[in-house]
PDB file of N, CA and C in Angstrom:
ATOM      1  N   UNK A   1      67.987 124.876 111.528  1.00  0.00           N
ATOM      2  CA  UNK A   1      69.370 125.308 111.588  1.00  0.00           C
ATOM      3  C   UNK A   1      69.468 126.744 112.092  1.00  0.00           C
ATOM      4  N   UNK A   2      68.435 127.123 113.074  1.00  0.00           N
ATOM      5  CA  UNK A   2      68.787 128.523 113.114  1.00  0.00           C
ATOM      6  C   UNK A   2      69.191 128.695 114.302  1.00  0.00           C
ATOM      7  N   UNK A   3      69.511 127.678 114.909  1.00  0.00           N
ATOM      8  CA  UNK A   3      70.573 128.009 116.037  1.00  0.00           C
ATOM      9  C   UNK A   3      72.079 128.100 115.996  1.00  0.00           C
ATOM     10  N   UNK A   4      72.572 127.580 114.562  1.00  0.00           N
ATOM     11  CA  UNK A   4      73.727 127.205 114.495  1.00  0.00           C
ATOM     12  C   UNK A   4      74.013 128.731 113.316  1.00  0.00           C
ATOM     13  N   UNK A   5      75.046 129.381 113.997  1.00  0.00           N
ATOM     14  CA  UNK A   5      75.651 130.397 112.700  1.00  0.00           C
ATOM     15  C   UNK A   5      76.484 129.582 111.707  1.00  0.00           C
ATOM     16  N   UNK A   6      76.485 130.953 110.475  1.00  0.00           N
ATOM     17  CA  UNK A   6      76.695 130.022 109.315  1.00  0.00           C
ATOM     18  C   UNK A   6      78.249 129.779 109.602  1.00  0.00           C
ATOM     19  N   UNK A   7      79.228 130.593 110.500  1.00  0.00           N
ATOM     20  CA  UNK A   7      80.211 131.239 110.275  1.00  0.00           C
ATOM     21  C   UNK A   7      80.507 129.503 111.139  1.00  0.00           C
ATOM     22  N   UNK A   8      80.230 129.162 112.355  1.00  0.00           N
ATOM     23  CA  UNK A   8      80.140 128.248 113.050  1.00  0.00           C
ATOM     24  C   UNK A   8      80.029 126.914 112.023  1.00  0.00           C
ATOM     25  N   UNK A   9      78.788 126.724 111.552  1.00  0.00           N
ATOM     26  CA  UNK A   9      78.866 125.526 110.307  1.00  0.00           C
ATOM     27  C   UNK A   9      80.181 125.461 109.166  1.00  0.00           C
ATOM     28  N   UNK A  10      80.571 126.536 108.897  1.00  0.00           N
ATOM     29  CA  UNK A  10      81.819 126.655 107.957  1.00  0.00           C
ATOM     30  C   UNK A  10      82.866 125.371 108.400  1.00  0.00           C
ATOM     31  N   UNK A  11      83.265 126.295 109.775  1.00  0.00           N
ATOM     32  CA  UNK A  11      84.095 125.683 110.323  1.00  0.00           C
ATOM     33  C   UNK A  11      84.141 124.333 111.074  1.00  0.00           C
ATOM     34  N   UNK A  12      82.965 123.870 111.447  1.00  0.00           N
ATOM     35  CA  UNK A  12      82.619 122.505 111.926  1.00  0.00           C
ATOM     36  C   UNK A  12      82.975 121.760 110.292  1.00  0.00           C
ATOM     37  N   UNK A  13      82.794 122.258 108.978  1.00  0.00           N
ATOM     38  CA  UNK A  13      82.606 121.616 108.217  1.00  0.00           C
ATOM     39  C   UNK A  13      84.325 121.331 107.643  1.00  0.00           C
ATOM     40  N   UNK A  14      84.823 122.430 107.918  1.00  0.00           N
ATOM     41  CA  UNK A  14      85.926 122.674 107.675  1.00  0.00           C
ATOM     42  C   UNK A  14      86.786 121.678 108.358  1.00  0.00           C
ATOM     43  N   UNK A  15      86.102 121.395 109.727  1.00  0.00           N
ATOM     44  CA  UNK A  15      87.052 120.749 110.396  1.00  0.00           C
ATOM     45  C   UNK A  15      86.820 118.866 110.422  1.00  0.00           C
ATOM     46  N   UNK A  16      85.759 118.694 109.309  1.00  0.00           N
ATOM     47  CA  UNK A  16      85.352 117.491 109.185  1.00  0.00           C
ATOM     48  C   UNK A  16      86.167 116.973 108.099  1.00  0.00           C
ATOM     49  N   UNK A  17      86.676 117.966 107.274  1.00  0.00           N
ATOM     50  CA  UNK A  17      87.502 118.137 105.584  1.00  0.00           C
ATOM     51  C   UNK A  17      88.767 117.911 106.321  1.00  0.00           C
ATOM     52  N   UNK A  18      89.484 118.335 107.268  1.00  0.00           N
ATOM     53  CA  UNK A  18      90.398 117.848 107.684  1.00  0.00           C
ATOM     54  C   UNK A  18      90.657 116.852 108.218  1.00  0.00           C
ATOM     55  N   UNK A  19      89.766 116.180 109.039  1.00  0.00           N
ATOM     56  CA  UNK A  19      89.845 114.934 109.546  1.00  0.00           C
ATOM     57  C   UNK A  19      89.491 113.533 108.345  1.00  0.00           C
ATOM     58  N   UNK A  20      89.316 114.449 107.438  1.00  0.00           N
ATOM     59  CA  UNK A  20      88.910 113.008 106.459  1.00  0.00           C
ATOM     60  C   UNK A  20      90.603 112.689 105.317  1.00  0.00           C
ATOM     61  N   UNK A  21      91.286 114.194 105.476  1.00  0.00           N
ATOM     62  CA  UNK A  21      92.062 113.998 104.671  1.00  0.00           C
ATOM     63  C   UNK A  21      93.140 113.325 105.399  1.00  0.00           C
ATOM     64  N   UNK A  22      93.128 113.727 106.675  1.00  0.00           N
ATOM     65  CA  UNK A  22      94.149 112.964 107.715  1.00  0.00           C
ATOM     66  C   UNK A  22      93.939 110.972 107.582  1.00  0.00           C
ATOM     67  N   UNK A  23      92.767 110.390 107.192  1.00  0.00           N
ATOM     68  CA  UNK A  23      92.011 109.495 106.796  1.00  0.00           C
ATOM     69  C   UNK A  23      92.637 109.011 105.424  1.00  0.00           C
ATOM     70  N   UNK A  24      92.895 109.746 104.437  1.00  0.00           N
ATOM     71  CA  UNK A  24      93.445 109.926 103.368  1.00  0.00           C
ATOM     72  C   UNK A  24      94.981 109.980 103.324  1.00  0.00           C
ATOM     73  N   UNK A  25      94.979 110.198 104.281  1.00  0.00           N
ATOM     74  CA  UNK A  25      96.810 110.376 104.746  1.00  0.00           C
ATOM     75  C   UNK A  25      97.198 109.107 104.914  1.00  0.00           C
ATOM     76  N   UNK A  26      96.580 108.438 106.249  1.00  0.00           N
ATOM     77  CA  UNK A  26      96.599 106.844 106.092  1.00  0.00           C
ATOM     78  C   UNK A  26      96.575 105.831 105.437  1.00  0.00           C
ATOM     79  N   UNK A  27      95.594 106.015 104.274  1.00  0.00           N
ATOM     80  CA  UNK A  27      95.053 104.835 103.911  1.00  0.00           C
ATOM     81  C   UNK A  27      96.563 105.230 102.422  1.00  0.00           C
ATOM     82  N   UNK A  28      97.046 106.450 101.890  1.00  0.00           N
ATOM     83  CA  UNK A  28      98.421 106.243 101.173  1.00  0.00           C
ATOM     84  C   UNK A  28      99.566 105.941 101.446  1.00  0.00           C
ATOM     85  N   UNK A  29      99.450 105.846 102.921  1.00  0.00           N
ATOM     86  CA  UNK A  29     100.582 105.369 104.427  1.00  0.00           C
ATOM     87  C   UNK A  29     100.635 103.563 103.576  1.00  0.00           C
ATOM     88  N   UNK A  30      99.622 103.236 104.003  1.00  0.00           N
ATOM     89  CA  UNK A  30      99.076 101.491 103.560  1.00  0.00           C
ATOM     90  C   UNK A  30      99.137 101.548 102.294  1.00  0.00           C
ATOM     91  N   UNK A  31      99.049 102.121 101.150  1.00  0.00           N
ATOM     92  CA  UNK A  31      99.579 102.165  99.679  1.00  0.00           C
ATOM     93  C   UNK A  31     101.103 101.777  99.560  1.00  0.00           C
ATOM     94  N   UNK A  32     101.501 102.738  99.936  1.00  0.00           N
ATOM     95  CA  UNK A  32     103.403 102.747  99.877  1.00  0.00           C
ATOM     96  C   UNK A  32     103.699 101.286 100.482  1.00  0.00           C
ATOM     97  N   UNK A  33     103.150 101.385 101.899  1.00  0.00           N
ATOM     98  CA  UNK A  33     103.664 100.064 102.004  1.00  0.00           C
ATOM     99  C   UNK A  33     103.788  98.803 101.644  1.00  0.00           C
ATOM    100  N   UNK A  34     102.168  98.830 100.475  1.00  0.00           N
ATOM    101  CA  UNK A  34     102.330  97.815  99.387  1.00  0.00           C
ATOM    102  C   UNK A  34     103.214  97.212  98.720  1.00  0.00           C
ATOM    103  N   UNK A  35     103.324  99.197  98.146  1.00  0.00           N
ATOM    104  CA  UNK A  35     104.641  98.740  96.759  1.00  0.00           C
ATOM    105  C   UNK A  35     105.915  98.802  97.098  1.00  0.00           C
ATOM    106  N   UNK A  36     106.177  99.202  98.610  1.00  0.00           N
ATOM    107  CA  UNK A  36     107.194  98.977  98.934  1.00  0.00           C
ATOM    108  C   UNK A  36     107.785  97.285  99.000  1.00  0.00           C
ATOM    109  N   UNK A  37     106.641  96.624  99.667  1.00  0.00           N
ATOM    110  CA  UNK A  37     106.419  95.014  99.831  1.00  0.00           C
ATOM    111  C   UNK A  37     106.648  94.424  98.811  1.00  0.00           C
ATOM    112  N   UNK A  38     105.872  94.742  97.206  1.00  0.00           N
ATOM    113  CA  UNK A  38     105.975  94.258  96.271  1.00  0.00           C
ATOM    114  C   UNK A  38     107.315  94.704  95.807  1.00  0.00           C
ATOM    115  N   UNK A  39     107.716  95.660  95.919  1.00  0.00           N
ATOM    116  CA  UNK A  39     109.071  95.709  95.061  1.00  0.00           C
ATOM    117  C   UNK A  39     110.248  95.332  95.990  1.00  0.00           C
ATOM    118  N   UNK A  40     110.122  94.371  96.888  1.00  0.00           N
ATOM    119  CA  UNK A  40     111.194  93.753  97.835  1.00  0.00           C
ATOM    120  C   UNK A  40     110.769  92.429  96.893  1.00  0.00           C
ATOM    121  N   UNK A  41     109.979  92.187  97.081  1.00  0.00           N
ATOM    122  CA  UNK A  41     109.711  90.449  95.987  1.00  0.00           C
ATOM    123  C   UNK A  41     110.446  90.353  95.190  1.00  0.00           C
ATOM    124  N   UNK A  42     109.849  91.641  94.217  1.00  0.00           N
ATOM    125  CA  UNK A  42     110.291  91.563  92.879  1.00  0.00           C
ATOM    126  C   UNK A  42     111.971  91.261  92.572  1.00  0.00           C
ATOM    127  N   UNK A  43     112.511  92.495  93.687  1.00  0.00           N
ATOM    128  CA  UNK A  43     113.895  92.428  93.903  1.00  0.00           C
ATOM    129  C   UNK A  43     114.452  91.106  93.852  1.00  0.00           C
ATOM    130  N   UNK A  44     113.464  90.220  94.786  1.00  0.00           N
ATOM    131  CA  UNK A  44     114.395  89.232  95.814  1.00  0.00           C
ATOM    132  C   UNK A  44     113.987  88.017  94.950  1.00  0.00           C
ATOM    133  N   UNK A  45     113.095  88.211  93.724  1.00  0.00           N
ATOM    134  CA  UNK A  45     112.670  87.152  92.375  1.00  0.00           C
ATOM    135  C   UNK A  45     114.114  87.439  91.327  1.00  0.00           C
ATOM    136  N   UNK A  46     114.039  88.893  91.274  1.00  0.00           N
ATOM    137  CA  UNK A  46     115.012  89.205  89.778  1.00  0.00           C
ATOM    138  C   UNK A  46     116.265  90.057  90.165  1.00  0.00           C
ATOM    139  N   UNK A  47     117.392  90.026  91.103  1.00  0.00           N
ATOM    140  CA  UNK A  47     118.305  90.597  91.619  1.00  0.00           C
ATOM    141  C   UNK A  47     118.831  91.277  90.284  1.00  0.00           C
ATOM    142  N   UNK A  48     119.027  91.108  89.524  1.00  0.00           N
ATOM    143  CA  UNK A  48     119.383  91.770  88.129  1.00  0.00           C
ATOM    144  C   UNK A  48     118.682  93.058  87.702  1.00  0.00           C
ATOM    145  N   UNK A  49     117.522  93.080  88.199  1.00  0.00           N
ATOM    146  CA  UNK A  49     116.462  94.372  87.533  1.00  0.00           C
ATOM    147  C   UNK A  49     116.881  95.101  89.053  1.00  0.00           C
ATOM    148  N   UNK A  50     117.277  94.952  89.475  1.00  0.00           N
ATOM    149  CA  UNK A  50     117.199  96.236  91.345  1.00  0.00           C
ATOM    150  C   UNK A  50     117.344  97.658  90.859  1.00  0.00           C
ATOM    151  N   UNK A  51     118.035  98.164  89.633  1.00  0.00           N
ATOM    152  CA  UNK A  51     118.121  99.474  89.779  1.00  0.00           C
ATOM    153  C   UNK A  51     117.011  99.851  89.454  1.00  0.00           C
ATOM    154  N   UNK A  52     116.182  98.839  88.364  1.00  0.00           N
ATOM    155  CA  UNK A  52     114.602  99.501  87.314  1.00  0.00           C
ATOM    156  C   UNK A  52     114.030  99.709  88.594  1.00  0.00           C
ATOM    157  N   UNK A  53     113.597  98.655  88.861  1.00  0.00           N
ATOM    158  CA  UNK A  53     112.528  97.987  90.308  1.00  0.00           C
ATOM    159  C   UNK A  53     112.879  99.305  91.197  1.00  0.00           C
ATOM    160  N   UNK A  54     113.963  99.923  91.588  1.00  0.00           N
ATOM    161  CA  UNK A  54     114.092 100.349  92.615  1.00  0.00           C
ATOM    162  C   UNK A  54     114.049 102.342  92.118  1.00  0.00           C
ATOM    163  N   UNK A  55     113.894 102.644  90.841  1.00  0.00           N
ATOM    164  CA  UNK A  55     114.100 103.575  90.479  1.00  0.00           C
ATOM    165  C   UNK A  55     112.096 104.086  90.660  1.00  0.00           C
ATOM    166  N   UNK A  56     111.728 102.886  89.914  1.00  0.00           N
ATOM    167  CA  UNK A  56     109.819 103.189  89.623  1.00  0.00           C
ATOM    168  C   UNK A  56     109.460 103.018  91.007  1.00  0.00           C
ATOM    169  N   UNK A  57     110.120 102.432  92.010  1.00  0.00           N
ATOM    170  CA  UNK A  57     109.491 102.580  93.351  1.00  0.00           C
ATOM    171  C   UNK A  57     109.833 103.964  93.674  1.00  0.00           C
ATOM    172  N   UNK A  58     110.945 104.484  93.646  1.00  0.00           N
ATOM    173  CA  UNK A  58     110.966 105.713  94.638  1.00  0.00           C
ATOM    174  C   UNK A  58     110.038 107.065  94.054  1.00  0.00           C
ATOM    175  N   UNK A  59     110.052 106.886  92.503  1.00  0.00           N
ATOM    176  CA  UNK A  59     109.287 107.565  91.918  1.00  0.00           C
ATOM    177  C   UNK A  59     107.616 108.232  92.276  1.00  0.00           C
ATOM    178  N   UNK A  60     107.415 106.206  91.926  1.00  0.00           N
ATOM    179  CA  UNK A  60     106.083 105.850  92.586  1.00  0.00           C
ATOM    180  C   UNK A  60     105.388 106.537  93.824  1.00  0.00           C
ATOM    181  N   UNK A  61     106.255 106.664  94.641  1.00  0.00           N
ATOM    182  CA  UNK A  61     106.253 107.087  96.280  1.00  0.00           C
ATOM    183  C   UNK A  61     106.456 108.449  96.258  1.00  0.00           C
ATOM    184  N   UNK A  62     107.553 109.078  95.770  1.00  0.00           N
ATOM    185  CA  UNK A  62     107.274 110.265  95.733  1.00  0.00           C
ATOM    186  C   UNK A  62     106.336 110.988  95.155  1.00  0.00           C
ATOM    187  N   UNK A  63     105.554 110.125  93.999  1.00  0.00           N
ATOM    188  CA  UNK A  63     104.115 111.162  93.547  1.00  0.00           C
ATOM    189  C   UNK A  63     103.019 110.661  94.665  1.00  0.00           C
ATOM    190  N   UNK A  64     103.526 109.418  95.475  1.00  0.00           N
ATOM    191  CA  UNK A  64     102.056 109.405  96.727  1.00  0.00           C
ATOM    192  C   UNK A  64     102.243 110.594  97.826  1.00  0.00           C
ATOM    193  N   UNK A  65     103.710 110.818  97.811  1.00  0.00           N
ATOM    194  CA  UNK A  65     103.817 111.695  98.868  1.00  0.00           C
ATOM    195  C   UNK A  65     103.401 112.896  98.613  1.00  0.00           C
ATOM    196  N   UNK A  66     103.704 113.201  97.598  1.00  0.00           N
ATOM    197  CA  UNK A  66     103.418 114.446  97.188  1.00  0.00           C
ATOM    198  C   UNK A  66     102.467 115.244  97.491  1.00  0.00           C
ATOM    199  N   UNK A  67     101.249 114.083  96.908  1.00  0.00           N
ATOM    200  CA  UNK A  67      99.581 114.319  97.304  1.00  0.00           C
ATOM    201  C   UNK A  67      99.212 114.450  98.602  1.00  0.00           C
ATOM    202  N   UNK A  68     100.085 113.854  99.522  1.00  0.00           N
ATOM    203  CA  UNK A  68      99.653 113.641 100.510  1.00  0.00           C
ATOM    204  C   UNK A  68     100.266 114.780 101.674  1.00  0.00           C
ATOM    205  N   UNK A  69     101.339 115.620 100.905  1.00  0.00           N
ATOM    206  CA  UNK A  69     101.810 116.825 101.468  1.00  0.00           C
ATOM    207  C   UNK A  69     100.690 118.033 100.723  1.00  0.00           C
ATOM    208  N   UNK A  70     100.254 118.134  99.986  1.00  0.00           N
ATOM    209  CA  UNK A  70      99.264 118.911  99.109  1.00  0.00           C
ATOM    210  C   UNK A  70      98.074 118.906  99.790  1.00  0.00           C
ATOM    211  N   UNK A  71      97.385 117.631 100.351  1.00  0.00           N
ATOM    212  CA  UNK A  71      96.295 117.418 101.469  1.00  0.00           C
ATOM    213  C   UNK A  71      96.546 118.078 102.499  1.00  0.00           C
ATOM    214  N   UNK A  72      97.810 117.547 103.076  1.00  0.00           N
ATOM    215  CA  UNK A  72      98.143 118.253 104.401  1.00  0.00           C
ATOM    216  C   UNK A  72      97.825 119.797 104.886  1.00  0.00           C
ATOM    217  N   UNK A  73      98.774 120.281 103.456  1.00  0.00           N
ATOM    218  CA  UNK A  73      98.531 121.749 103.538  1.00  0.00           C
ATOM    219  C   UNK A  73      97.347 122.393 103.429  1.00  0.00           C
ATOM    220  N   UNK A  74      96.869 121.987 102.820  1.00  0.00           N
ATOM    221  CA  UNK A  74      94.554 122.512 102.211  1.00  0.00           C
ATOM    222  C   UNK A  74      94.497 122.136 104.019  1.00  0.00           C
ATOM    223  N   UNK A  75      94.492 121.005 104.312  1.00  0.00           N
ATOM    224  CA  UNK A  75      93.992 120.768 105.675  1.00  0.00           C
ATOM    225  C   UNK A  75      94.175 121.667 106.434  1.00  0.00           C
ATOM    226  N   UNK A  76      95.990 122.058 106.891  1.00  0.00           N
ATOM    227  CA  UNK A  76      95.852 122.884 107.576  1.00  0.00           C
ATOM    228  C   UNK A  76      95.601 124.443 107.776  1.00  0.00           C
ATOM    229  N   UNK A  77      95.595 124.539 106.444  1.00  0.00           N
ATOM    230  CA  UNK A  77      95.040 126.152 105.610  1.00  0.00           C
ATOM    231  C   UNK A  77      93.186 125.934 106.258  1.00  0.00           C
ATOM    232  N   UNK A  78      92.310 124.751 105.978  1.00  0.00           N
ATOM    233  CA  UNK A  78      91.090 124.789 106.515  1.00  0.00           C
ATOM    234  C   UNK A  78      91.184 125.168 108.070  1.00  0.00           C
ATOM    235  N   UNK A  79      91.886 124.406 108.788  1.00  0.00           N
ATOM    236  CA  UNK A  79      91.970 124.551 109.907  1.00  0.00           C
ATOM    237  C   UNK A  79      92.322 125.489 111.143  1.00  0.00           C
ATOM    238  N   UNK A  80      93.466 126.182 110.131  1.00  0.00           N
ATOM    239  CA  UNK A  80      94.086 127.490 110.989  1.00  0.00           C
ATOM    240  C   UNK A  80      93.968 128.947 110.439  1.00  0.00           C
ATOM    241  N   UNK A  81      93.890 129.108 109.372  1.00  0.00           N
ATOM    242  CA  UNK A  81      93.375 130.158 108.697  1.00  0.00           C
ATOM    243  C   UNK A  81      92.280 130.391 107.751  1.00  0.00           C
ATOM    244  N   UNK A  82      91.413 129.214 107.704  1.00  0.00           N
ATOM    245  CA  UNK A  82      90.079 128.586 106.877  1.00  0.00           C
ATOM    246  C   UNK A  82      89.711 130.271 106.162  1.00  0.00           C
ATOM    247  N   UNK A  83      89.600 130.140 104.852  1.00  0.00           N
ATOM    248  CA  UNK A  83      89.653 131.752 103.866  1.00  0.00           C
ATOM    249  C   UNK A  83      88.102 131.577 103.744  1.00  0.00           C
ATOM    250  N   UNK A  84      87.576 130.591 104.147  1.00  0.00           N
ATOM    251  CA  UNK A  84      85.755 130.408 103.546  1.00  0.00           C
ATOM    252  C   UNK A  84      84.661 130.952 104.570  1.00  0.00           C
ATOM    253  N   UNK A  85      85.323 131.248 105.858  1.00  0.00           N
ATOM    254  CA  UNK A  85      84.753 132.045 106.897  1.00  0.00           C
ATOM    255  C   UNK A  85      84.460 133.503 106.362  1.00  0.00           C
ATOM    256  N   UNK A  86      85.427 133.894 105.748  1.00  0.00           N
ATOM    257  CA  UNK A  86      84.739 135.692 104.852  1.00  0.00           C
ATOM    258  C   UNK A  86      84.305 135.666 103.765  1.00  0.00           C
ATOM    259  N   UNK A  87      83.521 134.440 103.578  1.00  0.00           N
ATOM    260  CA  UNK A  87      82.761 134.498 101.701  1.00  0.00           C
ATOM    261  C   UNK A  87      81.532 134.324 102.305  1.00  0.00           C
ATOM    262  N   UNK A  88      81.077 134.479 103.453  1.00  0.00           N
ATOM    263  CA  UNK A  88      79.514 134.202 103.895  1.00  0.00           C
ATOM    264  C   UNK A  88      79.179 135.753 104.268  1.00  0.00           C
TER     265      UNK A  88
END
């Protein structure tokens, strides 16, 4: 490894942490759309429950999103201003 600076590895690594969370971004993309799916069933089984059904979905979704705005940001904090380049 002694061709590669450390300052250089940081950031290759840094930029591997972002592409995995973008990965992570997706695969809660395909979550939501689950329970979005399932709670159209449920709806379209029990028209009577729509406000419960429809209250724990948006809920639901907003704590996936959440995470997935929280990723975003670490990501692009690694990516554009990465703070781990001045601890070496």
């Amino acid at each position: 490894m002694s061709g590669i600076s450390s300052e250089a590895f940081v950031l290759g690594l840094s930029a591997l942490a972002a592409g995995f969370v973008m990965f992570v971004g997706i695969a809660v993309g395909f979550g939501q759309t689950q329970a979005t799916g399932k709670a159209v069933e449920s709806i379209a089984r029990q028209p009577e429950a729509k406000g419960d059904i429809f209250q724990t979905l948006i809920v639901g979704l907003a704590m996936a999103e959440t995470s997935v705005i929280f990723a975003l940001i670490i990501s692009i904090l690694l990516v554009v201003v990465n703070p781990l380049v001045g601890m070496l």
